[in-house]
Protein backbone atom coordinates (compact mmCIF):
# COMPACT_ATOMS: atom_id res chain seq x y z
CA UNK A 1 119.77 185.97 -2.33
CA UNK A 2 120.29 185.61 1.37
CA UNK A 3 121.05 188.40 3.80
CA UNK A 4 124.48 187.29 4.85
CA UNK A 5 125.23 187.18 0.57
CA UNK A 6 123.80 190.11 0.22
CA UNK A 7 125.63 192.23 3.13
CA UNK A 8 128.65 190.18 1.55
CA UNK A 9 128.44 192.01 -1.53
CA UNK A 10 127.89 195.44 -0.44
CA UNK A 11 131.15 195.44 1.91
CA UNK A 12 132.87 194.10 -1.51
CA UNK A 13 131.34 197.20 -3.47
CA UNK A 14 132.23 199.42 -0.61
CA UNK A 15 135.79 198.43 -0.38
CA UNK A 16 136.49 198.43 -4.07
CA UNK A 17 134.27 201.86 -4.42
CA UNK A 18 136.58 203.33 -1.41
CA UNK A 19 140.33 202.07 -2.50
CA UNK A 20 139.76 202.85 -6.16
CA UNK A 21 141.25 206.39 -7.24
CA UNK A 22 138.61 208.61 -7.93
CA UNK A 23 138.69 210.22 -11.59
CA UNK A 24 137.41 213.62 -12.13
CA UNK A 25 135.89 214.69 -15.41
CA UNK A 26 137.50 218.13 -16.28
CA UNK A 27 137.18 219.81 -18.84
CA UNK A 28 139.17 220.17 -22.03
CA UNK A 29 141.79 222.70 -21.37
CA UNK A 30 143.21 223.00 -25.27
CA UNK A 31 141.12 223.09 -27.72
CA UNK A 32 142.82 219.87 -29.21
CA UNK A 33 141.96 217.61 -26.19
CA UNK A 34 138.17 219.35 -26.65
CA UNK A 35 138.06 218.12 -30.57
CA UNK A 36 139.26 214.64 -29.43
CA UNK A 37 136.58 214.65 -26.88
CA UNK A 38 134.23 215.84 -29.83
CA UNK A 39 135.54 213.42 -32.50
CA UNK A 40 134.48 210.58 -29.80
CA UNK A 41 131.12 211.95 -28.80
CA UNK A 42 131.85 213.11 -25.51
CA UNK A 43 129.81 216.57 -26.31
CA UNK A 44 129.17 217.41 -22.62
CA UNK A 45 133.31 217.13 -22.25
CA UNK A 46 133.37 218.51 -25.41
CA UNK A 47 130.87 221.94 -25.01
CA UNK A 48 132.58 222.45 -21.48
CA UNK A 49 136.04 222.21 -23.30
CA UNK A 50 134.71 225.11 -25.51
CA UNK A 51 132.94 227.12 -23.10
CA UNK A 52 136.26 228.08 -21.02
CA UNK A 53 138.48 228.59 -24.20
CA UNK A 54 135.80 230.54 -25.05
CA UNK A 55 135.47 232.47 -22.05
CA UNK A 56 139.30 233.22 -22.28
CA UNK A 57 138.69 234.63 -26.01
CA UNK A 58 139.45 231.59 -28.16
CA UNK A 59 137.20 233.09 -31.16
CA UNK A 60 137.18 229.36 -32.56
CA UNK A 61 135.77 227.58 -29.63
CA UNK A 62 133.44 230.39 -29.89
CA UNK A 63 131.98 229.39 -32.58
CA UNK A 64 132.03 225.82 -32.15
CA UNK A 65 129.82 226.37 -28.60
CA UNK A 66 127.63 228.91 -30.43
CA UNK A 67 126.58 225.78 -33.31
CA UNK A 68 126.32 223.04 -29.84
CA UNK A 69 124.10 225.58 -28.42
CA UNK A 70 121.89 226.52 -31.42
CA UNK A 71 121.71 222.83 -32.64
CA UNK A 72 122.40 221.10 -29.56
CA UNK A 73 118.87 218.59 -29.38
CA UNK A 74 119.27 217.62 -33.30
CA UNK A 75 122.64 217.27 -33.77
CA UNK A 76 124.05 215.75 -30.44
CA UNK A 77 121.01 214.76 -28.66
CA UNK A 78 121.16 217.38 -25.93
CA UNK A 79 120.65 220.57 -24.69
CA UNK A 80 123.28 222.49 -23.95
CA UNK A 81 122.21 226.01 -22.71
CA UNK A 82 124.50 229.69 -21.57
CA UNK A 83 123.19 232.42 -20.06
CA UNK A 84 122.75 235.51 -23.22
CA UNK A 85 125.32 237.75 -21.68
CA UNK A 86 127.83 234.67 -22.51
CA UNK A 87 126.04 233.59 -25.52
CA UNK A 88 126.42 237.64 -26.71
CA UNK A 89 130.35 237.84 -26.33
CA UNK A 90 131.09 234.41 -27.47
CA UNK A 91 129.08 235.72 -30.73
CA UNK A 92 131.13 238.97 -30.85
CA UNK A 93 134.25 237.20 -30.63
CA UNK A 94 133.42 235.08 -33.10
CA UNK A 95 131.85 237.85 -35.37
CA UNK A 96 135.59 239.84 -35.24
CA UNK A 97 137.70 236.86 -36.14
CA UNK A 98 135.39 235.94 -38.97
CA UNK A 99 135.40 239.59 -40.33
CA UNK A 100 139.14 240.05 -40.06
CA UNK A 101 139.92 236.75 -42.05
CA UNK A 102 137.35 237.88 -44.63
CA UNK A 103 139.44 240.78 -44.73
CA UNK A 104 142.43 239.30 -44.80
CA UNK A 105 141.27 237.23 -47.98
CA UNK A 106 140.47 240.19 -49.55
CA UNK A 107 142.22 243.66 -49.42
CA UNK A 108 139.87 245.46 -51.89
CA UNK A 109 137.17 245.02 -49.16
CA UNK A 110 139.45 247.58 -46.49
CA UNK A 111 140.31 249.61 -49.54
CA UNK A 112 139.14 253.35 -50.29
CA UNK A 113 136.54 253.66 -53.03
């Protein structure tokens, strides 16, 4: 390829690069557009999507971020890693909503002896 061909090309890819819009990757911000990103194995999209409902008390998100994190490498093919303090209230959260719908399913469990 000659120089002149070559220089060619790079103005082209500059130009192009420059006018196009640039496209951010957010995050999820409901947990619906997180599962969509899920359901097309976007998990990066998808964990991130989880980690701030999570962080705003979504109890299911919790949970969902708690399984990416434990299984992360063997189910999705990365690592996807939180600091304990998070990892600790996302489990809480989780924890409370689980026991309250057990509870809700049955009312013998709150029930005095």
């Amino acid at each position: 390829m000659t120089a002149r061909l070559a220089a060619g090309l790079h103005m082209l890819v500059a130009v192009l690069t420059l006018g196009a819009p640039t496209v951010q990757a957010q995050a999820p911000s409901t947990f619906d557009d997180a599962m969509q990103a899920f359901s097309v194995q976007h998990y990066r999209r998808a964990f991130d999507g989880m980690t701030r409902l999570a962080d705003a008390g979504d109890a299911e998100a919790a949970r969902i971020a708690l399984l990416m994190v434990a299984h992360g490498p063997r189910l999705f093919g990365e690592r996807f890693d939180v600091a304990l303090p998070q990892r600790a209230r996302w489990l809480d959260l989780a924890s409370r909503k689980a026991a309250a719908r057990m509870a809700a399913q049955d009312p013998s469990s709150t029930a005095p002896p």
